[in-house]
Protein backbone atom coordinates (compact mmCIF):
# COMPACT_ATOMS: atom_id res chain seq x y z
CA UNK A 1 55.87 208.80 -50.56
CA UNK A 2 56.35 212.14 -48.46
CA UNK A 3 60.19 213.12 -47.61
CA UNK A 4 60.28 215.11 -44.35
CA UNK A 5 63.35 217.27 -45.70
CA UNK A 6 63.06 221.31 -45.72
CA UNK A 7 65.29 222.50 -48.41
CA UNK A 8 64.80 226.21 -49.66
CA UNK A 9 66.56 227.28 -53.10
CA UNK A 10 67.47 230.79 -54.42
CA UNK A 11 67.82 230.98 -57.95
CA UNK A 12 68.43 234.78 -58.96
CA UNK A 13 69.28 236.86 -62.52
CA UNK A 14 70.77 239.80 -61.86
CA UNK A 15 72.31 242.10 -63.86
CA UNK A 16 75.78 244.64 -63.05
CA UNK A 17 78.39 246.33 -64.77
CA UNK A 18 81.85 246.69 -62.64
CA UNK A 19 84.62 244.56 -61.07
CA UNK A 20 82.67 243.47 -58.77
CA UNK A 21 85.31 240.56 -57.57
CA UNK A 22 89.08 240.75 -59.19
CA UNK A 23 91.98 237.63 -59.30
CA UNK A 24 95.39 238.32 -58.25
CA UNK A 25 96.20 240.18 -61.26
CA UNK A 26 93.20 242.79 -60.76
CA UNK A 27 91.20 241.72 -63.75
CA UNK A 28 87.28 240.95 -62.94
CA UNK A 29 87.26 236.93 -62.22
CA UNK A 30 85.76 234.51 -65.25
CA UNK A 31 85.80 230.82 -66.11
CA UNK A 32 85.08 228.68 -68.96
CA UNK A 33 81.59 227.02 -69.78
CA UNK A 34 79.70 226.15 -72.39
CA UNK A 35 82.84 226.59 -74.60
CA UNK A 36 82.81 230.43 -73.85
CA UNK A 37 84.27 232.68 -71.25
CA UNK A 38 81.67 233.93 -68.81
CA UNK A 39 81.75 236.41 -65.97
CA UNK A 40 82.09 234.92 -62.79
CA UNK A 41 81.90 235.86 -58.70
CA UNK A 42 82.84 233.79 -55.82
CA UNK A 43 80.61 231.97 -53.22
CA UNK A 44 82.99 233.82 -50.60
CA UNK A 45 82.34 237.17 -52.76
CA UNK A 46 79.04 236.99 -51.96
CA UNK A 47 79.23 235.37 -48.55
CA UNK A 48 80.59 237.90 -46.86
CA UNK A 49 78.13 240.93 -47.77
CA UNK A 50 75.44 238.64 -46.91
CA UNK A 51 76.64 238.20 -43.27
CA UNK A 52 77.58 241.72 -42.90
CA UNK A 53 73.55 242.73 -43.96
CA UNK A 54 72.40 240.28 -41.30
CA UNK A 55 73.77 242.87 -38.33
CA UNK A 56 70.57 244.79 -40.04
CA UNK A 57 68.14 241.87 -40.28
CA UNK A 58 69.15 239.97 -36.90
CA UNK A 59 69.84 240.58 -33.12
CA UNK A 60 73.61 240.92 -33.11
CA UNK A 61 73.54 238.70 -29.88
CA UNK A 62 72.59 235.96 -32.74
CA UNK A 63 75.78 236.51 -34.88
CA UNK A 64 79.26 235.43 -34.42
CA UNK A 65 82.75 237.00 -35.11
CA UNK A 66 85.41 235.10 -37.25
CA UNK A 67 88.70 236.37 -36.27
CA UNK A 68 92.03 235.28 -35.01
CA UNK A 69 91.93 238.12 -32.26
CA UNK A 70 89.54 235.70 -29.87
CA UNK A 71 91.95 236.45 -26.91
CA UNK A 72 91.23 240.17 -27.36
CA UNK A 73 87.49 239.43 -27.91
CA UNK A 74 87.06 237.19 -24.76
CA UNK A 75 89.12 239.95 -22.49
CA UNK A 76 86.93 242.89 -23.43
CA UNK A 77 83.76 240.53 -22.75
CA UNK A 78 85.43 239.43 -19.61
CA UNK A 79 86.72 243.35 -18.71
CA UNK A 80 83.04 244.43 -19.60
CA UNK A 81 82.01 242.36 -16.25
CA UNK A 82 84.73 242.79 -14.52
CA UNK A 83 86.14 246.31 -14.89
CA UNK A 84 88.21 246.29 -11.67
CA UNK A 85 89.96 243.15 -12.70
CA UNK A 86 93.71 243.36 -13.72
CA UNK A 87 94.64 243.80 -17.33
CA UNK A 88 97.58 241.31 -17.88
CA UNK A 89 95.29 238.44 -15.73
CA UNK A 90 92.47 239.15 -17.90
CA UNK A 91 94.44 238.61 -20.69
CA UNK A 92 96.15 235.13 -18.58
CA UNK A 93 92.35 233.67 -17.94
CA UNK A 94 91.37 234.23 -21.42
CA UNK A 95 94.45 232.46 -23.33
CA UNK A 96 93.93 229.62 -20.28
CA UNK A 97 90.25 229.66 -21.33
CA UNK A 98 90.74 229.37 -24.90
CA UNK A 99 93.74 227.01 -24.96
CA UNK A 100 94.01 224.74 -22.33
CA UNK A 101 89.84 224.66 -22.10
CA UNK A 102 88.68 224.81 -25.49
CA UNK A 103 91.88 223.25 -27.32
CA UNK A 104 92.44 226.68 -29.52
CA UNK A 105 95.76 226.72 -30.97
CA UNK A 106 97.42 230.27 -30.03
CA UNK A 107 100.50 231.91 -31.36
CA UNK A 108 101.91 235.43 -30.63
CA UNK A 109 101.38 236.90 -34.05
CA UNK A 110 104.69 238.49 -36.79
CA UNK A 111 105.37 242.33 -35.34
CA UNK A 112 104.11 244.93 -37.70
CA UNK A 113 106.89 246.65 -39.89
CA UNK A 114 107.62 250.35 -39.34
CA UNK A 115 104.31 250.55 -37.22
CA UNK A 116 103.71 251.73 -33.38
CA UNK A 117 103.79 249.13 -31.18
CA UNK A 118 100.07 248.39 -30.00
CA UNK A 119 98.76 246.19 -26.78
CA UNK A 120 96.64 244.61 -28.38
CA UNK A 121 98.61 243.76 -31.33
CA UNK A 122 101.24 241.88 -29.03
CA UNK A 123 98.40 239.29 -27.81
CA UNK A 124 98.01 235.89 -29.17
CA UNK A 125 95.58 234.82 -31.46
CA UNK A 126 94.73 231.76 -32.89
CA UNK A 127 96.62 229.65 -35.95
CA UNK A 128 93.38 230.47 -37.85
CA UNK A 129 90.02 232.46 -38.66
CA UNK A 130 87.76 231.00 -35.50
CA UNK A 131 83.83 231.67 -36.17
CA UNK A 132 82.29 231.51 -32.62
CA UNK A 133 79.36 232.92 -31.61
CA UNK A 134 79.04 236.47 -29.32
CA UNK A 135 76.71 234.20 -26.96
CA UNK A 136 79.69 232.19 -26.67
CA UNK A 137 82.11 234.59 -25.82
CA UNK A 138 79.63 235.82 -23.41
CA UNK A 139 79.07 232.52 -21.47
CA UNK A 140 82.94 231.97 -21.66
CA UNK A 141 83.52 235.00 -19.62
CA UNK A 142 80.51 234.37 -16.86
CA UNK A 143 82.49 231.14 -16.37
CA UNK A 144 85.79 232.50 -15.94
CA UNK A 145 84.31 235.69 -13.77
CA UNK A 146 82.64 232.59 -11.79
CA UNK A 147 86.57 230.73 -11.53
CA UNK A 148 87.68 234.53 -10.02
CA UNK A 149 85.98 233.42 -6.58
CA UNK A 150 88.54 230.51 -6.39
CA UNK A 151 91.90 230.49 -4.81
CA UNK A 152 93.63 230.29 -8.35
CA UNK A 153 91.19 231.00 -11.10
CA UNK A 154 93.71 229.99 -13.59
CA UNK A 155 93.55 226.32 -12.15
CA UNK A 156 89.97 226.33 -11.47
CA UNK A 157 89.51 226.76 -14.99
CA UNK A 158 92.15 224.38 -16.36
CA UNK A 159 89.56 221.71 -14.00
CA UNK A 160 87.05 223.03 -16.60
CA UNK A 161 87.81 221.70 -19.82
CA UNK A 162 84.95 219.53 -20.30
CA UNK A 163 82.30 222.10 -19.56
CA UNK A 164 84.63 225.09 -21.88
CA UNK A 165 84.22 222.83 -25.05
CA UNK A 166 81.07 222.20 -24.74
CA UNK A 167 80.23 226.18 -24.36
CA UNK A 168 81.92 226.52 -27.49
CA UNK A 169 80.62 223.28 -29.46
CA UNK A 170 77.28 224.34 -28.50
CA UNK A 171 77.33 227.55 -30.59
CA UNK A 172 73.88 228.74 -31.81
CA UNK A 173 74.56 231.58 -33.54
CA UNK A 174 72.51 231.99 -37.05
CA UNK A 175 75.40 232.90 -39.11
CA UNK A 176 78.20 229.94 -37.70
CA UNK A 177 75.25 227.45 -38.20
CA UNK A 178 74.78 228.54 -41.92
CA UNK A 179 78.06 228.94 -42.93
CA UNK A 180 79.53 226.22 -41.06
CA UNK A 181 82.78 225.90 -38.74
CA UNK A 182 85.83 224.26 -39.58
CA UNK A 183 88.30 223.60 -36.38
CA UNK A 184 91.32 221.41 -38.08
CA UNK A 185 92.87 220.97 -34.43
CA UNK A 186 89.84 219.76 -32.94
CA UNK A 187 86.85 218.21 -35.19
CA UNK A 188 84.33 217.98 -32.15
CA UNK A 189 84.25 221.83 -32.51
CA UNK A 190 82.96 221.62 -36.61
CA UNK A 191 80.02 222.50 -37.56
CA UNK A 192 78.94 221.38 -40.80
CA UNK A 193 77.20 224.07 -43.18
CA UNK A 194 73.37 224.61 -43.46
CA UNK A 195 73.80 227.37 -46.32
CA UNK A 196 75.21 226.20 -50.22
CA UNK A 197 76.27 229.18 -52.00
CA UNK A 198 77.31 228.93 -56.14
CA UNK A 199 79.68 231.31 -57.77
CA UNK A 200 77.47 233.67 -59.84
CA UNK A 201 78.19 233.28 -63.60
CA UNK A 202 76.86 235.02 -66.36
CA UNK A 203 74.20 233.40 -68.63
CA UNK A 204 75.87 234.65 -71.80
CA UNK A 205 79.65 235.07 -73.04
CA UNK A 206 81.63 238.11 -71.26
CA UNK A 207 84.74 239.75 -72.96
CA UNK A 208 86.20 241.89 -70.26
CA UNK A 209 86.94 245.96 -70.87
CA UNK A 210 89.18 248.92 -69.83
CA UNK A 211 88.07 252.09 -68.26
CA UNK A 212 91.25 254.37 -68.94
CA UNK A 213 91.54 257.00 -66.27
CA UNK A 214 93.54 259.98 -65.35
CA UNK A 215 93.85 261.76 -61.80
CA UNK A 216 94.04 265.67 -62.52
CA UNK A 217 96.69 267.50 -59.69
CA UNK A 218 93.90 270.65 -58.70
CA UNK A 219 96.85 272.62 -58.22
CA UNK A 220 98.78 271.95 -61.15
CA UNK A 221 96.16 272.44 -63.34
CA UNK A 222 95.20 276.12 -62.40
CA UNK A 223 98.98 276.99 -62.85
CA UNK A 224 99.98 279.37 -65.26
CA UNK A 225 102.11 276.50 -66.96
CA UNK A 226 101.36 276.19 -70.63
CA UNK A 227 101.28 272.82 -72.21
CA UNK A 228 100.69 271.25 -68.94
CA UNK A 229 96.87 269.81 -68.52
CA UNK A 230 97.70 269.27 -64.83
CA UNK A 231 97.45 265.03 -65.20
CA UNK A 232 99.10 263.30 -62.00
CA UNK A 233 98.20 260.23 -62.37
CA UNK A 234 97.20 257.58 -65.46
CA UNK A 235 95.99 253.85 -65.40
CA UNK A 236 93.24 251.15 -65.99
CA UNK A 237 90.70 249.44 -64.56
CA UNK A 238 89.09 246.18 -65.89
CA UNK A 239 85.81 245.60 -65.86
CA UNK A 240 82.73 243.86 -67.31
CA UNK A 241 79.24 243.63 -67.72
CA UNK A 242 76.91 240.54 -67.52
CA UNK A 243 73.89 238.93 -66.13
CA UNK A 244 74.21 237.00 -63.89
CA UNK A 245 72.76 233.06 -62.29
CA UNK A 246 73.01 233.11 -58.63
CA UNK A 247 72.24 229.95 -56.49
CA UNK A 248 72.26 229.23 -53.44
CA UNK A 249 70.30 226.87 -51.13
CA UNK A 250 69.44 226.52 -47.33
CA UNK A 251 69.00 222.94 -45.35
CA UNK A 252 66.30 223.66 -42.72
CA UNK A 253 66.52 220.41 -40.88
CA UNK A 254 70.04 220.98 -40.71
CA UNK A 255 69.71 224.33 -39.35
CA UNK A 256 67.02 223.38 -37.11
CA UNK A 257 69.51 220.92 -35.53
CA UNK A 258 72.20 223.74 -34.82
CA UNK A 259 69.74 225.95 -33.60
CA UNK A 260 67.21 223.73 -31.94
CA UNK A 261 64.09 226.31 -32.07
CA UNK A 262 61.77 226.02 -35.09
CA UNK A 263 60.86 229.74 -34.80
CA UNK A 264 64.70 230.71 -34.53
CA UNK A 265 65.28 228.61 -37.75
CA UNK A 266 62.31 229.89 -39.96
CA UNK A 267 63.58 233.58 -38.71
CA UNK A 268 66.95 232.96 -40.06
CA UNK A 269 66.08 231.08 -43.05
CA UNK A 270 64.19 234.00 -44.18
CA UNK A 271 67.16 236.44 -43.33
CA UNK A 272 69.57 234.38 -45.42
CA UNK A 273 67.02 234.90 -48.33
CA UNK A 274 66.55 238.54 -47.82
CA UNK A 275 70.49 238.94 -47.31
CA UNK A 276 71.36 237.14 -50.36
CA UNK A 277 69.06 238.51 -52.76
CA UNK A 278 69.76 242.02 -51.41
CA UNK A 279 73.50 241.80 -51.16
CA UNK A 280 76.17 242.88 -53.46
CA UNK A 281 80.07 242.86 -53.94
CA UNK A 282 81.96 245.63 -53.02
CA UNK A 283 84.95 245.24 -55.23
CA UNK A 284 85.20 248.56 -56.81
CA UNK A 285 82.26 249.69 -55.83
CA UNK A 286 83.16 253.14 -55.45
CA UNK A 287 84.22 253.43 -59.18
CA UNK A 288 81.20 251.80 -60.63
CA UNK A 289 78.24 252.14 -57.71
CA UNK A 290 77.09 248.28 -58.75
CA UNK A 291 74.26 248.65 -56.42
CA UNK A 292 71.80 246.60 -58.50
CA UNK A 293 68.72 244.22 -57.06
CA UNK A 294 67.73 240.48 -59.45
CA UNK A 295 65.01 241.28 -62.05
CA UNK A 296 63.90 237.72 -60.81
CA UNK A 297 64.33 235.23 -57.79
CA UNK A 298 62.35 231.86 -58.04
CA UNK A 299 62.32 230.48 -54.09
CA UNK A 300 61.45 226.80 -54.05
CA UNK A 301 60.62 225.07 -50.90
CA UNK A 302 61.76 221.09 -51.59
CA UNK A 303 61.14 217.88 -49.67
CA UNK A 304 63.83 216.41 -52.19
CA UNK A 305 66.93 217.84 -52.49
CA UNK A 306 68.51 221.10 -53.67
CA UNK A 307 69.06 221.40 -57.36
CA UNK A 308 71.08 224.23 -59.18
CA UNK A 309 69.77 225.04 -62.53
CA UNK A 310 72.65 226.25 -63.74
CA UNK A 311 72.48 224.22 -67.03
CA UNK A 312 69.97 226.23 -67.99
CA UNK A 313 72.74 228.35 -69.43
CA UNK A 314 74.92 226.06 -70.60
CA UNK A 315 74.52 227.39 -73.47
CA UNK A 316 75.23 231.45 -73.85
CA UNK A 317 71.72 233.12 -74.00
CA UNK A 318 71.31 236.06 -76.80
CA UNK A 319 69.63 238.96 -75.82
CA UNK A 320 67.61 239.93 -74.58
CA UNK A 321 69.68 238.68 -71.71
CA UNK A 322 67.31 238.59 -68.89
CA UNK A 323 64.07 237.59 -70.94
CA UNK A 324 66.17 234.72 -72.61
CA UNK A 325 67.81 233.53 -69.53
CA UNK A 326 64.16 233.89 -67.59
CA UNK A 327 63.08 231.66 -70.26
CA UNK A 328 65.43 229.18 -70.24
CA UNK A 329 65.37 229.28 -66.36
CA UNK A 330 61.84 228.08 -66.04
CA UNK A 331 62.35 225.25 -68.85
CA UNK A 332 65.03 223.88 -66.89
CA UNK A 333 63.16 223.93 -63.86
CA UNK A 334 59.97 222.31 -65.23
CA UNK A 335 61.93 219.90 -67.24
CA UNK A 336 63.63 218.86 -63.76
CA UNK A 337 60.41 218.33 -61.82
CA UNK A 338 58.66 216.66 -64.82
CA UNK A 339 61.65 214.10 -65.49
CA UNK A 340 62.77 213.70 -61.75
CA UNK A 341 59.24 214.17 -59.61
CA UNK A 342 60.82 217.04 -57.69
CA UNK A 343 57.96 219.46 -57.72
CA UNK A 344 58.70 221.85 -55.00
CA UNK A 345 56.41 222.26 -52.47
CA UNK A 346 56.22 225.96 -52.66
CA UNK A 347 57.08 228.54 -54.91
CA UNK A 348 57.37 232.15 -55.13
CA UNK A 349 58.41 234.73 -58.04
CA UNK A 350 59.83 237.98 -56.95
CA UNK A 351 60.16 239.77 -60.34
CA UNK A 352 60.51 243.20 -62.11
CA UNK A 353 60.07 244.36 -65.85
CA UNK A 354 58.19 242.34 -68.90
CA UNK A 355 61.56 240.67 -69.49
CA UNK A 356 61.22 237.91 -66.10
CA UNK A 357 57.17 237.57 -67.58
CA UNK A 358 57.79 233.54 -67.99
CA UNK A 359 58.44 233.11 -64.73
CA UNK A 360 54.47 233.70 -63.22
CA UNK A 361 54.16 230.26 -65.00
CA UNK A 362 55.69 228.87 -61.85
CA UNK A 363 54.24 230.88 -59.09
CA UNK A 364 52.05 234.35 -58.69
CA UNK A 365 54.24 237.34 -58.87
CA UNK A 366 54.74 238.64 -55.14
CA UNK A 367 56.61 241.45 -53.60
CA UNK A 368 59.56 240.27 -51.47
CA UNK A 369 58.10 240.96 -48.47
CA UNK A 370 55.40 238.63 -48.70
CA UNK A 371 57.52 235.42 -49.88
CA UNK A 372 59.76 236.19 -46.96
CA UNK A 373 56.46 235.60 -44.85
CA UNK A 374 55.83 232.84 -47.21
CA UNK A 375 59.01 231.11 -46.36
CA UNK A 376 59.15 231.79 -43.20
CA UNK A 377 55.62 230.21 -42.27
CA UNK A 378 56.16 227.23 -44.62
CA UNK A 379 59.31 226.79 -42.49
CA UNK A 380 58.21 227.06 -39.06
CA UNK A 381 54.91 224.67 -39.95
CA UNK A 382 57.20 222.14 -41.74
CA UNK A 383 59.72 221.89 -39.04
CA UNK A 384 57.08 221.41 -35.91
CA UNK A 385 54.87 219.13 -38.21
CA UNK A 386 57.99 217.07 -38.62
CA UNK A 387 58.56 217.44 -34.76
CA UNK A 388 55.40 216.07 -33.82
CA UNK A 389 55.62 213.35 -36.17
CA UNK A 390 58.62 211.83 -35.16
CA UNK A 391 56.92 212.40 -31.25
């Protein structure tokens, strides 16, 4: 029996050396499994440089802006139109615009210690991080430049609550619609998630180290001074090394539904792929220049459901780390479609090195540029031949 669900899966081994994402204490972040300590990153580690790389992969007009300055984003859209326009009522329509139309909670936000006072700082924002679309902000400000023709604009767009919350429930943009919008005041504004991300863990055991530094005063140090080597400054940085599993998966049909457009969807399916795979943690990046690619990705296309082969590791690989954790990641993948039936439909292998070799046992080695083309056709084809079967 055929299942008319799109679901694309990352799985990824990549190795770095760093701190790539630290706790509160400043060490790198871990956690227990498989009875050992592995290395471990966030979903929201890795979340975040993958939306910043799609302002290279996308048409910014696509992406939103999570902030709690959306009264200072709506004026300057609405000043942008409307140069000649007052300050203070610009900044009057937007808070009516965002609060009485779309329901946003707004608070004047805590005055900044021993700083300048700034305009901008003074204006209200809302109770929380708001992800909302540029296309949004942009519509929001043709309707209130549209309310300026009335006798009060502020009332005119008070009378246009209904059509303001649907502006902003109807939010297309790629990156809201795969990482999902949570709006505790108002549900109708949520949108739920097409993207899973995994923290990253590493596929063996992970003791973390300490890089002792010192920070030499230049001036000091050519003194005359005897006995004095010119140190400033001494401390330590924690850090570790590991290869790491990364998962994460995308729900097309999902997507489809937030973005309506089959193209659209295949487009930014195959920019979440790219942005993931290319992406990389800043923490400390300027101490250890982690700029490091996988030595493998396996992309699966399923008609199932999404499946993270993280057990594959459950047990610490030995080195060789990557061609033992290759190894075991293709077991546990065949194992899973033997057992279960959930042979994906497609498959590509993106690999480097003789290490990821057991991987073209699933799929043809490709470069990355042609399984984004891969994915992105089996997308587009999927999603209309589902279309015209439910037609």
């Amino acid at each position: 029996m055929s299942n008319n669900r799109t679901i694309i899966e990352i799985h990824a081994l990549e190795t770095a050396a760093g701190n790539l994402n630290r706790d509160d204490t400043g060490s790198p972040k871990t956690m227990e499994y498989g009875g050992v300590t592995r290395a471990r990153v966030s979903s929201q580690a890795w979340k975040k440089p993958t939306r910043e790389l799609f302002k290279n992969l996308l048409d910014p007009k696509e992406l939103g802006i999570r902030t709690k300055r959306v009264v200072e984003v709506l004026r300057d859209a609405l000043l942008e139109r409307r140069p000649d326009l007052d300050a203070d009522l610009a900044v009057k329509l937007a808070e009516t615009t965002l609060k009485d139309g779309a329901g946003i909670k707004l608070d004047k936000p805590r005055a900044k210690k021993n700083a300048e006072a700034d305009a901008d700082d003074a204006l209200q924002q809302s109770k929380y991080l708001l992800f909302m679309g540029r296309r949004q902000y942009d519509r929001l400000a043709d309707l209130i430049v549209e309310a300026l023709d009335q006798d009060d604009p502020v009332k005119a767009i008070k009378s246009m609550k209904k059509t303001i919350k649907q502006i902003v429930a109807d939010d297309h943009a790629v990156d809201v619609a795969l990482f999902g919008r949570m709006v505790a005041d108002d549900t109708d504004l949520n949108v739920d998630a097409a993207a899973q991300v995994a923290h990253a863990i590493s596929v063996q055991a992970v003791d973390s180290e300490s890089d002792f530094f010192t920070a030499v005063d230049d001036v000091k140090q050519e003194s005359d001074e005897e006995g004095d080597a010119g140190a400033a400054m001494i401390g330590q940085v924690e850090f570790n090394a590991a290869t790491y599993y990364r998962y994460a998966n995308v729900d097309a049909n999902r997507l489809n539904d937030s973005l309506g457009d089959a193209n659209a969807t295949a487009k930014a399916v195959a920019a979440f792929v790219q942005a993931f795979l290319t992406s990389m943690p800043q923490g400390k990046i300027n101490t250890f220049a982690q700029g490091t690619l996988p030595e493998l990705a396996v992309v699966n296309v399923r008609d199932t459901q999404a499946v993270n082969l993280v057990g594959a590791f459950e047990r610490p690989v030995e080195p060789d780390y990557v061609q033992h954790a290759t190894e075991a990641l293709v077991r546990r993948e065949r194992e899973f479609d033997d057992v279960y039936g959930i042979t994906p439909v497609r498959t590509w292998v993106v690999r480097i090195g003789d290490d990821t070799a057991a991987a073209d046992t699933l799929a043809e080695r490709v470069p990355i540029r042609e399984m984004l083309a891969g994915v992105e056709s089996v997308v587009v084809e999927r999603l209309n031949g589902q279309t015209s079967d439910q037609e």
